[in-house]
N, C-alpha and C. Protein backbone atom coordinates (compact mmCIF):
# COMPACT_ATOMS: atom_id res chain seq x y z
N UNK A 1 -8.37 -20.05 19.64
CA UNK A 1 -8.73 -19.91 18.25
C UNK A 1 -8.41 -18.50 17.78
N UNK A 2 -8.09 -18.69 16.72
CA UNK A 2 -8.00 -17.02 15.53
C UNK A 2 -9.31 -16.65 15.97
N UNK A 3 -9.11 -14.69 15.49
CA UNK A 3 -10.79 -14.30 14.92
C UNK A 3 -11.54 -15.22 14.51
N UNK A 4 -11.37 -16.21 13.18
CA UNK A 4 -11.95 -16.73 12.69
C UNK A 4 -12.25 -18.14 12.98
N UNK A 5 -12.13 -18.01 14.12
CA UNK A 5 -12.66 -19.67 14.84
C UNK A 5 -11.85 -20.77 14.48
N UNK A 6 -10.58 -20.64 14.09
CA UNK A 6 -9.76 -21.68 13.85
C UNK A 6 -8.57 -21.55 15.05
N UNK A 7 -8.32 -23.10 15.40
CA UNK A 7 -7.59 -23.48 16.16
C UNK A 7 -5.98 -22.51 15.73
N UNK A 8 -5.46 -22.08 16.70
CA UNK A 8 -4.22 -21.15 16.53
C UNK A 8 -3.11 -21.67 16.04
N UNK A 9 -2.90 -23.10 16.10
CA UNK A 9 -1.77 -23.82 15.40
C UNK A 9 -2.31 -24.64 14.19
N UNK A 10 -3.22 -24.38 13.75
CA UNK A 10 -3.88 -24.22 12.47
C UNK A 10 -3.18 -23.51 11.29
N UNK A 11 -2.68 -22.34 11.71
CA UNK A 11 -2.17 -21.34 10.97
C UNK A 11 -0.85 -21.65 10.68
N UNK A 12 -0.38 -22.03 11.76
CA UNK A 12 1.21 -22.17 11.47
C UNK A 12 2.10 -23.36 10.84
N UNK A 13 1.06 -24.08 9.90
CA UNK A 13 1.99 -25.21 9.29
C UNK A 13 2.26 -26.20 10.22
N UNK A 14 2.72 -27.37 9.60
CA UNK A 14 2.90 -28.67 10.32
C UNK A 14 4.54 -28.19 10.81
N UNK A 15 4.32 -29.24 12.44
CA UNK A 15 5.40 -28.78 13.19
C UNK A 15 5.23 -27.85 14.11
N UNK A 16 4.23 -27.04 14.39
CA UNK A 16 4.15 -25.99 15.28
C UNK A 16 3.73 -26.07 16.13
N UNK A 17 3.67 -26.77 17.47
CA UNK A 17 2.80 -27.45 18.36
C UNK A 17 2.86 -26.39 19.80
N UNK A 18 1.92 -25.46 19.67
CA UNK A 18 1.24 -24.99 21.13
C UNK A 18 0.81 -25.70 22.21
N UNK A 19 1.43 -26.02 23.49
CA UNK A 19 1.27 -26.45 24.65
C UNK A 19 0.75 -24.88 25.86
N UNK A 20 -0.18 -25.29 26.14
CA UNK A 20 -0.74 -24.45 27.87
C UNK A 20 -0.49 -25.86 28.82
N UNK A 21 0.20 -24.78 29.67
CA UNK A 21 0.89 -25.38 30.68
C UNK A 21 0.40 -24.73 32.17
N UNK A 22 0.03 -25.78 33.08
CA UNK A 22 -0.76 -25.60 34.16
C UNK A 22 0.05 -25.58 35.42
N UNK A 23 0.52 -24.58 36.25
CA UNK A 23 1.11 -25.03 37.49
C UNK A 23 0.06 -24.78 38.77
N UNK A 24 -0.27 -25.69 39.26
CA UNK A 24 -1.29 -25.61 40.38
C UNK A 24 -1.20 -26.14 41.31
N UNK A 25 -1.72 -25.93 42.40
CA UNK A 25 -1.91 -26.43 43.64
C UNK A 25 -3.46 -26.55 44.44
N UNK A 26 -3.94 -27.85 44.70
CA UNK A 26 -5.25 -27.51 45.33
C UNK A 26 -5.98 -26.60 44.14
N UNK A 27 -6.44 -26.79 43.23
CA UNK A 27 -7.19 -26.33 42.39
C UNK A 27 -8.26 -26.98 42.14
N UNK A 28 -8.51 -28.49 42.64
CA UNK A 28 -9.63 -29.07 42.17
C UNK A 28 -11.04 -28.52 41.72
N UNK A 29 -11.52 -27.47 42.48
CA UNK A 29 -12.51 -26.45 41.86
C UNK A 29 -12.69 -26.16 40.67
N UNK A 30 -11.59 -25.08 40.11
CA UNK A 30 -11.29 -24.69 39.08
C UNK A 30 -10.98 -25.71 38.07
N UNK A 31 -9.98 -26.17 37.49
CA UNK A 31 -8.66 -26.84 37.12
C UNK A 31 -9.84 -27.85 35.65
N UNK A 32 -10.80 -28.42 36.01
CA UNK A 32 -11.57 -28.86 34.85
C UNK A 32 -11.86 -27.83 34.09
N UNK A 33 -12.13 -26.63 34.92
CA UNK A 33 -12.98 -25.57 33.60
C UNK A 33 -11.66 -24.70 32.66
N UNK A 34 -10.67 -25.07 33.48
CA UNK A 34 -9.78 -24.31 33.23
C UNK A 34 -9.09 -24.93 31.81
N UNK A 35 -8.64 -26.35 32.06
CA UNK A 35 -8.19 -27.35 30.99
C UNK A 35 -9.15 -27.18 29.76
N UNK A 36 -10.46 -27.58 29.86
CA UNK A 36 -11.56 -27.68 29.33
C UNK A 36 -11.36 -25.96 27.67
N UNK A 37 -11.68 -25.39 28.53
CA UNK A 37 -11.55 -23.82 27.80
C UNK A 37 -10.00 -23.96 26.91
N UNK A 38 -8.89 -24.23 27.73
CA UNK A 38 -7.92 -23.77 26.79
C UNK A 38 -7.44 -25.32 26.00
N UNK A 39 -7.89 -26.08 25.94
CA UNK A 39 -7.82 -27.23 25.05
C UNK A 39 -8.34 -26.44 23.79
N UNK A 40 -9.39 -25.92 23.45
CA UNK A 40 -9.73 -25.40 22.04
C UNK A 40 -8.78 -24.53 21.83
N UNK A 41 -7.77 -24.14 22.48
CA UNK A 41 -6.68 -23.06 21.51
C UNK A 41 -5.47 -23.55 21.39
N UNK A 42 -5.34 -24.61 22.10
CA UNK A 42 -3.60 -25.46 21.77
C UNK A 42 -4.13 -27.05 21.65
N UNK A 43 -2.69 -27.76 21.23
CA UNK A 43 -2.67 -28.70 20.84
C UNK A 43 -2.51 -29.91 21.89
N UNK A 44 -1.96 -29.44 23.10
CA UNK A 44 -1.75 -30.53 24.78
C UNK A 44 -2.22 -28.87 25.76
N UNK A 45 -2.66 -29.93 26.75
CA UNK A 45 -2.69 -29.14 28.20
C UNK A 45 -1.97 -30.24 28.49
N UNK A 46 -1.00 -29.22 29.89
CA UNK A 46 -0.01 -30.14 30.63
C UNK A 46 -0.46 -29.55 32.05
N UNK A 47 -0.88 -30.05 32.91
CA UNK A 47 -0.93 -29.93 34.41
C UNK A 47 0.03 -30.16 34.96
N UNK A 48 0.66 -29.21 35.86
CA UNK A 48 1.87 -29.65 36.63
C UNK A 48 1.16 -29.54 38.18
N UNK A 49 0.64 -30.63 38.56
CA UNK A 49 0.29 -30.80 39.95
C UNK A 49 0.91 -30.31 40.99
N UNK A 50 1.39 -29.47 41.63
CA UNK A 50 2.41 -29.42 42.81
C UNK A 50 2.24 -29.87 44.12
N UNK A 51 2.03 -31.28 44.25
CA UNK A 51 1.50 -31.51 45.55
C UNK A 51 0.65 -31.54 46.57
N UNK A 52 -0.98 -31.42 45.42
CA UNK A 52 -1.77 -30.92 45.69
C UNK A 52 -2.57 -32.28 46.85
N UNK A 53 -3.17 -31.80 47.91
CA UNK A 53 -3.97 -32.69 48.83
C UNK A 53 -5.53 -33.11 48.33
N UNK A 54 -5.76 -32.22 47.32
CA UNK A 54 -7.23 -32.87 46.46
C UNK A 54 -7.11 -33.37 45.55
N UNK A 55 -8.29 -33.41 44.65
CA UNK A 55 -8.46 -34.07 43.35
C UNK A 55 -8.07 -33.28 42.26
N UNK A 56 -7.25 -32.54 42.20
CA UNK A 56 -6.72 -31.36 41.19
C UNK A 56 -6.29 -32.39 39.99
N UNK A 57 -5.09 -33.78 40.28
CA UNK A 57 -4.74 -34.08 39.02
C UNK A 57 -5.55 -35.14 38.53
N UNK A 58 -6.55 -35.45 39.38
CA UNK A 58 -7.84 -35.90 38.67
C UNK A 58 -8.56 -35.35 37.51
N UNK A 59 -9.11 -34.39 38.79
CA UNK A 59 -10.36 -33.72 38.27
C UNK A 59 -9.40 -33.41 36.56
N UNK A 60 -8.22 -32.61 36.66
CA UNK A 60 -7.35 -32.45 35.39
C UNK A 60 -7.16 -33.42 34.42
N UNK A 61 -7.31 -34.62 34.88
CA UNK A 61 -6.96 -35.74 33.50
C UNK A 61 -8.12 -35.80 32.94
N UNK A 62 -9.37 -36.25 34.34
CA UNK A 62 -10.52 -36.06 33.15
C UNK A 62 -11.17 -35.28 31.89
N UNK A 63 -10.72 -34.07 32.69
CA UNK A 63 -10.94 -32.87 31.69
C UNK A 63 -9.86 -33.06 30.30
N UNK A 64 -9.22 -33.80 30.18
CA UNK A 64 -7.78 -34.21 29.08
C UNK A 64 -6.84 -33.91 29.19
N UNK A 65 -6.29 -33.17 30.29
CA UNK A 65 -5.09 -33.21 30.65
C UNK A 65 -3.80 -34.24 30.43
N UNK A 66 -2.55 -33.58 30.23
CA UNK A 66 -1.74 -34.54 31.06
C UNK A 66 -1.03 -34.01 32.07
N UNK A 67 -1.04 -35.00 32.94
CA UNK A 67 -1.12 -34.24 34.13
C UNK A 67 0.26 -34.65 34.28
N UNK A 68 1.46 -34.18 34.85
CA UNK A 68 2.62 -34.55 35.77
C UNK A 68 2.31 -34.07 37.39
N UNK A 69 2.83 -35.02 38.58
CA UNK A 69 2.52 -34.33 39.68
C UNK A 69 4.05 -34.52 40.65
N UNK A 70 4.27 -33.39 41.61
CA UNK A 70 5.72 -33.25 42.39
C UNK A 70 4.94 -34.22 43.45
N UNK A 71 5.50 -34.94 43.94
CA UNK A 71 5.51 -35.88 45.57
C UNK A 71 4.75 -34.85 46.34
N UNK A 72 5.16 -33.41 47.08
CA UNK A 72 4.99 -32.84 47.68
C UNK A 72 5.24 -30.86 47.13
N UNK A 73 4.40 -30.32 47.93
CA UNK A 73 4.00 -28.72 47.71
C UNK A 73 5.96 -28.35 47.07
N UNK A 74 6.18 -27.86 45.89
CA UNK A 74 7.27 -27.29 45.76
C UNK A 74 7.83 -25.84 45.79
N UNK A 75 6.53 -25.20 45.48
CA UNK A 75 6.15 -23.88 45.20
C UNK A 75 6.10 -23.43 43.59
N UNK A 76 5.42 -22.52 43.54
CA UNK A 76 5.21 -22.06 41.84
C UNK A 76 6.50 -22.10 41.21
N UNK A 77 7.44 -21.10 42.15
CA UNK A 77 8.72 -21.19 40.99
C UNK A 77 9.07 -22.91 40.45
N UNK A 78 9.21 -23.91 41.33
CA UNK A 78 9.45 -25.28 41.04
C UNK A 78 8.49 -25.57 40.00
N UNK A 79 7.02 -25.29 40.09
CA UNK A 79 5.83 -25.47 39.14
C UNK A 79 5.81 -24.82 37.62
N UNK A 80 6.57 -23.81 37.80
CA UNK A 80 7.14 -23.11 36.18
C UNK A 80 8.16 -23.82 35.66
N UNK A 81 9.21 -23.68 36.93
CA UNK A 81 10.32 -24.78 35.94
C UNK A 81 9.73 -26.02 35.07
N UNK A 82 8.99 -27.29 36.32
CA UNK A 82 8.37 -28.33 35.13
C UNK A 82 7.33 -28.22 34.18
N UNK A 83 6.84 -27.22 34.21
CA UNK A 83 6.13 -27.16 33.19
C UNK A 83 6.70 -26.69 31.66
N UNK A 84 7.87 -25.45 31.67
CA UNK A 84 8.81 -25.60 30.82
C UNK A 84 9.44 -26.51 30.41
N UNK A 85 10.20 -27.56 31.43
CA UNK A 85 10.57 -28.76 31.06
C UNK A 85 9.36 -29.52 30.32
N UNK A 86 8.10 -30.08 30.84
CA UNK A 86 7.63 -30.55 30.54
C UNK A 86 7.25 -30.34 28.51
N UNK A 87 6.88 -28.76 28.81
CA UNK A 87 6.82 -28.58 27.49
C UNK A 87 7.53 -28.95 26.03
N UNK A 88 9.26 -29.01 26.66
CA UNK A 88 10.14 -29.25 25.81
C UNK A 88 10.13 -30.47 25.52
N UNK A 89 10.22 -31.17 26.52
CA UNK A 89 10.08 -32.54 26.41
C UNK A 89 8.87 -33.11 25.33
N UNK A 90 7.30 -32.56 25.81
CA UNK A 90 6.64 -32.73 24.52
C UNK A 90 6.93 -32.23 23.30
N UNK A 91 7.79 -31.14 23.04
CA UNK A 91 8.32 -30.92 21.88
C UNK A 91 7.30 -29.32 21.49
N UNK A 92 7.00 -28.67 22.40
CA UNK A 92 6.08 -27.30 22.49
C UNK A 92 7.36 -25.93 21.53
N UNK A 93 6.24 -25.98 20.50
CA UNK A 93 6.93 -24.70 19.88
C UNK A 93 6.48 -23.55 20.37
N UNK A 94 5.97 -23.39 20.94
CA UNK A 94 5.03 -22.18 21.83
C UNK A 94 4.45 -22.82 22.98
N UNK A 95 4.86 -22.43 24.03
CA UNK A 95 4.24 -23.20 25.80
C UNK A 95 3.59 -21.39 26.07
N UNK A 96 2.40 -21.84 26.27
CA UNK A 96 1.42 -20.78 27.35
C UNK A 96 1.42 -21.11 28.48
N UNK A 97 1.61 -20.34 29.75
CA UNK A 97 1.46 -20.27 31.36
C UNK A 97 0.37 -20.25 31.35
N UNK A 98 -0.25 -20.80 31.99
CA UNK A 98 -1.42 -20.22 32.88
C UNK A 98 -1.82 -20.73 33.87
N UNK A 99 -3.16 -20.05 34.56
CA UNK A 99 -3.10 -20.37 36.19
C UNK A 99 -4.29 -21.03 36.44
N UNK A 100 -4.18 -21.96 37.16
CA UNK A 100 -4.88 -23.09 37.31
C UNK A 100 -6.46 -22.55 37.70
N UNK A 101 -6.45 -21.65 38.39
CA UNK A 101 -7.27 -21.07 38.95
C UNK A 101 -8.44 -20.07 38.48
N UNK A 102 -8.51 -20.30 37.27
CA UNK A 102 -8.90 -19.32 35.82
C UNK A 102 -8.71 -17.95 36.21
N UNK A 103 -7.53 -17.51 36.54
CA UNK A 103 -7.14 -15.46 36.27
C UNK A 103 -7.23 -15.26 35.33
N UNK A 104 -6.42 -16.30 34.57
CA UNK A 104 -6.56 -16.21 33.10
C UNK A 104 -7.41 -16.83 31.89
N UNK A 105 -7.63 -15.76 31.44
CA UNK A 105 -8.88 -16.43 30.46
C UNK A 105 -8.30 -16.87 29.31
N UNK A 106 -8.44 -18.60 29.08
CA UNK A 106 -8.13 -19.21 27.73
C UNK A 106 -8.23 -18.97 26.72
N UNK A 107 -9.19 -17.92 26.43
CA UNK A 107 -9.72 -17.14 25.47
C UNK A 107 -8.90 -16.16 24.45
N UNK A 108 -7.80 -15.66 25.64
CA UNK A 108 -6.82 -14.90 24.96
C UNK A 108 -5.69 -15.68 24.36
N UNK A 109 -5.21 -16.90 24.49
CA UNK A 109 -4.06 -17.57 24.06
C UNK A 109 -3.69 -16.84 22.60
N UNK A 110 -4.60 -16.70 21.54
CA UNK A 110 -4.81 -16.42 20.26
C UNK A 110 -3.75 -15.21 20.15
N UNK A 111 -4.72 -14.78 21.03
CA UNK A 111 -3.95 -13.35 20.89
C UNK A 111 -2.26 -13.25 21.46
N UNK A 112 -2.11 -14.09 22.71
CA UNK A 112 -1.00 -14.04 22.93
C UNK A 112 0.42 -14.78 22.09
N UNK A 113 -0.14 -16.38 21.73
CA UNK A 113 0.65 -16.89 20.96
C UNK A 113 1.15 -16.07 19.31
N UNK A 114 -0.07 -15.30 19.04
CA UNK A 114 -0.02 -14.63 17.68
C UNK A 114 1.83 -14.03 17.50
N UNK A 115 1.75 -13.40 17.85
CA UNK A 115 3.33 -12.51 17.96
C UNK A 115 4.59 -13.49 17.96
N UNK A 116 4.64 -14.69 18.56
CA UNK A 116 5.51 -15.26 18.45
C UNK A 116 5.18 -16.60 17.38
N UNK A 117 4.10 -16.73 16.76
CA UNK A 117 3.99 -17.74 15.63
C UNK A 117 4.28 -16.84 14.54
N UNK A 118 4.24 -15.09 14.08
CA UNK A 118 4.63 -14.64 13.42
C UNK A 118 5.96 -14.04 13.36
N UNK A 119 6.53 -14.43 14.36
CA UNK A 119 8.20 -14.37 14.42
C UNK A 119 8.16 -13.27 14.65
N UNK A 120 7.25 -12.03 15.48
CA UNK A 120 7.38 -10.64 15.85
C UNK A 120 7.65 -10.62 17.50
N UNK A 121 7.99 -11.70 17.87
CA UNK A 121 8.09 -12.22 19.34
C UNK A 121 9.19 -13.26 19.28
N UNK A 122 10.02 -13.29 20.48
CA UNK A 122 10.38 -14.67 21.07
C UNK A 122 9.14 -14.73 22.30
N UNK A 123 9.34 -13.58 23.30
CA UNK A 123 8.22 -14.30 24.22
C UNK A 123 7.19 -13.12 24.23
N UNK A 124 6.29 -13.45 25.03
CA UNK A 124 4.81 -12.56 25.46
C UNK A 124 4.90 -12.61 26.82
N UNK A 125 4.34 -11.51 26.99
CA UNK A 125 4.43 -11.55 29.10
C UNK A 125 2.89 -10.48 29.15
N UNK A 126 1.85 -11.12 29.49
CA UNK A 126 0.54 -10.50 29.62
C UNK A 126 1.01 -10.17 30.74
N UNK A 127 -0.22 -8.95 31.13
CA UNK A 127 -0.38 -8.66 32.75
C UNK A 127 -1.61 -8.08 32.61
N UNK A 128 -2.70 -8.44 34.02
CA UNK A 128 -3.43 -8.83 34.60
C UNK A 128 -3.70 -6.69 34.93
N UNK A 129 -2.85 -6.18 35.27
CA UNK A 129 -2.80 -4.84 35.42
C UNK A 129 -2.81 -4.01 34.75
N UNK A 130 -2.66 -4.04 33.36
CA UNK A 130 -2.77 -3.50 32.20
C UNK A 130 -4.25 -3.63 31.53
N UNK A 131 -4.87 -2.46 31.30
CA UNK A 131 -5.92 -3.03 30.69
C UNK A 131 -5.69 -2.43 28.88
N UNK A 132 -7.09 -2.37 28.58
CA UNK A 132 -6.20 -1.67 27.08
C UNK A 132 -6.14 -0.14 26.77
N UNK A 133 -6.37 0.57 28.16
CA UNK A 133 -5.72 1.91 28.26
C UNK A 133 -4.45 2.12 28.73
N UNK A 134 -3.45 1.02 28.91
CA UNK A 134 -2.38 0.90 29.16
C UNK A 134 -1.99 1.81 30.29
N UNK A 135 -3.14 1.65 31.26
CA UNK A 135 -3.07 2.57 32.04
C UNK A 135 -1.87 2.03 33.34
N UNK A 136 -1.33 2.59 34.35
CA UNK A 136 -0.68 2.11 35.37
C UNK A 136 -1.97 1.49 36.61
N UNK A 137 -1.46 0.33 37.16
CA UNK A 137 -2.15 0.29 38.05
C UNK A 137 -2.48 1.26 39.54
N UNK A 138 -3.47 1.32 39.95
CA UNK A 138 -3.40 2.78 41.08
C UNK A 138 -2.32 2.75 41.80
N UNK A 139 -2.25 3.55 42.49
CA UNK A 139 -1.29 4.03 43.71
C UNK A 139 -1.75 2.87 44.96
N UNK A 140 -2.65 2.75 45.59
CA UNK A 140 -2.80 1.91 46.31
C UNK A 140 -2.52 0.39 46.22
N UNK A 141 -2.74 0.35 44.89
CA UNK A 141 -2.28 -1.19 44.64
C UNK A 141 -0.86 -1.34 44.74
N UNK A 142 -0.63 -0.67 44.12
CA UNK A 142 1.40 -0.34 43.98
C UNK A 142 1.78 -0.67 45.36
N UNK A 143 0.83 0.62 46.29
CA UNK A 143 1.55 0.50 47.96
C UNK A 143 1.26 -0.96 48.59
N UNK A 144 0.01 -1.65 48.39
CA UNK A 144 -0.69 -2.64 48.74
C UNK A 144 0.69 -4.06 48.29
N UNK A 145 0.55 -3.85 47.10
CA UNK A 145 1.69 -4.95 46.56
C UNK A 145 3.17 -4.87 47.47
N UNK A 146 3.78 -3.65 48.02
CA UNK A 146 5.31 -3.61 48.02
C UNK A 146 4.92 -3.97 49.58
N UNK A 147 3.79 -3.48 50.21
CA UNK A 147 4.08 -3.71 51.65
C UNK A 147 3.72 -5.22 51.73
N UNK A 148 2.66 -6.08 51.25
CA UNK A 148 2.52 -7.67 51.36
C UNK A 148 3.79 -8.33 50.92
N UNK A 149 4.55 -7.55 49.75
CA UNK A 149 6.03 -8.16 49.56
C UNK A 149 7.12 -7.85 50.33
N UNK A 150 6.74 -6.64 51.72
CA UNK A 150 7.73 -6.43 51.98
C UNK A 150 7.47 -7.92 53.17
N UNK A 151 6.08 -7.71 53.78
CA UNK A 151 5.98 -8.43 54.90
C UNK A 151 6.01 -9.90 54.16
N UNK A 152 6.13 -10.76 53.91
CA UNK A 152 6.30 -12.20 53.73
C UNK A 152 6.91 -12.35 53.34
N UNK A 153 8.43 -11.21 53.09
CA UNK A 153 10.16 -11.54 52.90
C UNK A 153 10.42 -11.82 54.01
């Protein structure tokens, strides 16, 4: 929703259809509260199941999902691709990422879709490391990140 408690494709005239798009795995935990929350700021949630061994694209439809699911584990990058696809296919003038797992709070869509429903954007790329002192993340994290990426290359 806007500041003002209105749905975000509210604003933008007929035709403008916001999709959040879910790539997950084994999320059953999460994945209801997750759908649940960002249904009030777009117009579809799309679950892209990746092969999950629980009730993830369950627990996800109930919550109103639509769910698509891969046969078997593909990995995230495979889980971004269909969910882009997926989006287009529903006809998404704006597709939001997000993570099944609530990192991300549904809360912000507003803010993120804003920039590109006012044509001051093609895309948005939040990060999780940025807060709003636009500060850098520490030194340890930096080192922490390059050595877990160096070791599981």
């Amino acid at each position: 929703m806007t500041p003002d408690g209105q749905k975000a494709a509210g604003h933008t005239g007929p035709g403008r259809k916001i999709i959040a798009a879910i790539p997950c795995f084994n999320e059953e935990r999460f994945i209801g509260t997750v759908v649940l929350k960002a249904k009030k700021y777009v117009d579809c949630v799309v679950v892209i199941d990746d092969g999950s061994s629980d009730a993830t694209a369950e627990v996800a439809a109930e919550a109103g999902a639509v769910v698509y699911k891969h046969g078997e584990n593909r990995g995230y990058g495979a889980g971004i691709r269909s969910a882009l696809q997926k989006g287009e296919e529903l006809g998404a003038d704006v597709l939001v990422i997000l993570d099944g797992d609530g990192q991300h709070d549904p809360r912000d869509i507003p803010r993120i879709v804003q920039p590109v429903l006012g044509d001051e954007a093609d895309i948005v790329v939040g990060s999780r490391f940025l807060g709003a002192t636009g500060k850098k993340p520490p030194l340890y994290r930096h080192l922490g990140q390059r050595f877990l990426t160096t070791a599981t290359n």
